[in-house]
Protein backbone atom coordinates (compact mmCIF):
# COMPACT_ATOMS: atom_id res chain seq x y z
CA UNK A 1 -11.07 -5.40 -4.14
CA UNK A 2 -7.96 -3.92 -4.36
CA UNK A 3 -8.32 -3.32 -8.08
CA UNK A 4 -11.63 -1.49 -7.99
CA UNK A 5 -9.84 1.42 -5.24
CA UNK A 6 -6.18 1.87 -5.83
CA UNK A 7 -4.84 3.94 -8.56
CA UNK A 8 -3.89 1.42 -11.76
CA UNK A 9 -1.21 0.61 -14.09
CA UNK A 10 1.93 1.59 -15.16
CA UNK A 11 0.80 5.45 -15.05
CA UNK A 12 2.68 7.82 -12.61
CA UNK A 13 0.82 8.72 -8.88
CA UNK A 14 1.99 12.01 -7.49
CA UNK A 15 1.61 12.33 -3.41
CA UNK A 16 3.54 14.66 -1.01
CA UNK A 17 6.18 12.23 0.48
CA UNK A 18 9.44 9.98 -0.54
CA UNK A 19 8.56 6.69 1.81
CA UNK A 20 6.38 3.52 1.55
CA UNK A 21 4.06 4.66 4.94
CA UNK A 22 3.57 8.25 3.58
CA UNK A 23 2.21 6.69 0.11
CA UNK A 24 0.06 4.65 2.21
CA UNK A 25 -1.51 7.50 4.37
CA UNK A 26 -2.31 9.14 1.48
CA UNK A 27 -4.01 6.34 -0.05
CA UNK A 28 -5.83 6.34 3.25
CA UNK A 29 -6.57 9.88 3.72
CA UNK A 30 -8.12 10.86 0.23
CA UNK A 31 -11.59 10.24 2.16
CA UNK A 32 -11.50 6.54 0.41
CA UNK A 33 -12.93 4.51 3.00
CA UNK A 34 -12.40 1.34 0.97
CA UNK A 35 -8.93 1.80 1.27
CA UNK A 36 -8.66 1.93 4.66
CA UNK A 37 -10.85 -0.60 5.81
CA UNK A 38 -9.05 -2.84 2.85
CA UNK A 39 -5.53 -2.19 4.48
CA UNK A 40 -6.26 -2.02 8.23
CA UNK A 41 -7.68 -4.68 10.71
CA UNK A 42 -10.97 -4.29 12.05
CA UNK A 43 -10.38 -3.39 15.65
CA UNK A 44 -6.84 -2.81 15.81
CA UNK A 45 -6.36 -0.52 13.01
CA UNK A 46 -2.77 -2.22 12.39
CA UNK A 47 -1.60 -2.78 8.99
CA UNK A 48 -3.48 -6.08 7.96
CA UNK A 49 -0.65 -9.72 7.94
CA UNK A 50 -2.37 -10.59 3.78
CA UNK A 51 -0.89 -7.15 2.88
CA UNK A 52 2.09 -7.23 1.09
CA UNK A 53 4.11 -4.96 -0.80
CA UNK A 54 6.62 -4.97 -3.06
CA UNK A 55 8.66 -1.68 -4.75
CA UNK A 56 10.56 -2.40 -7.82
CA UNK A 57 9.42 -5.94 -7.43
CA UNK A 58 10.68 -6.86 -4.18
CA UNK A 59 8.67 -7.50 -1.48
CA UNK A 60 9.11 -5.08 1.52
CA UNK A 61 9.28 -6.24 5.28
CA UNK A 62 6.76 -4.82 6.92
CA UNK A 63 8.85 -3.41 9.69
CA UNK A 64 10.28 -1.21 6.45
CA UNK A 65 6.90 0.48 5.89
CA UNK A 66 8.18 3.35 7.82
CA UNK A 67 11.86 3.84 6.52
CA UNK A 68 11.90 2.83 2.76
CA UNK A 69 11.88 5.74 0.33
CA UNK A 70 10.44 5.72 -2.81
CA UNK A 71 12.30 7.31 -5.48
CA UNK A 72 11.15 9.14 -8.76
CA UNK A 73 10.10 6.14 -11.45
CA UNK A 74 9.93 3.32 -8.35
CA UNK A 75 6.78 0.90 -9.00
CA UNK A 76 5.18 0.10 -6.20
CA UNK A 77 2.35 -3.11 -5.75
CA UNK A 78 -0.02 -3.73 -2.39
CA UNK A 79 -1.56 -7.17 -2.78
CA UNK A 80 -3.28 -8.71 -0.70
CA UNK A 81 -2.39 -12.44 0.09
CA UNK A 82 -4.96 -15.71 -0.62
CA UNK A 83 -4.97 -18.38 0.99
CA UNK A 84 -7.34 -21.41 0.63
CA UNK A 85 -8.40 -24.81 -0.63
């Protein structure tokens, strides 16, 4: 799902901001429903457990959402986690 809503590739994505949650409320607040409903849980509007995220290929804690800056050139992945037999 994610593919078909969030910017792709290697390309650069310009937003007002320099951390990990302000990325993430613009990716919410460009009126993209899909995006919100994809990274929130239904009824609690918390920050989904299957999301992950990683910035130069690290995963990020999610308790870092809020503190980790993003620098100029930083590549940044949200995934959501499978699980399943």
């Amino acid at each position: 799902m994610f593919y078909d809503i969030l910017p792709k590739g290697p390309s650069p994505y310009r937003f007002e901001g320099n951390t990990v949650a302000q990325l993430l409320d613009h990716l919410m607040s460009e009126g993209n429903r899909l995006v919100r409903e994809s990274l929130l849980e239904q009824g609690t509007g918390m920050m989904d457990p299957a999301i992950q995220i990683t910035v130069n290929g690290r995963f990020l804690e999610k308790e870092k959402f809020l503190e980790k800056r993003l620098d100029e050139g930083d590549s940044v992945t949200i995934m959501r986690l499978l699980a399943g037999g």
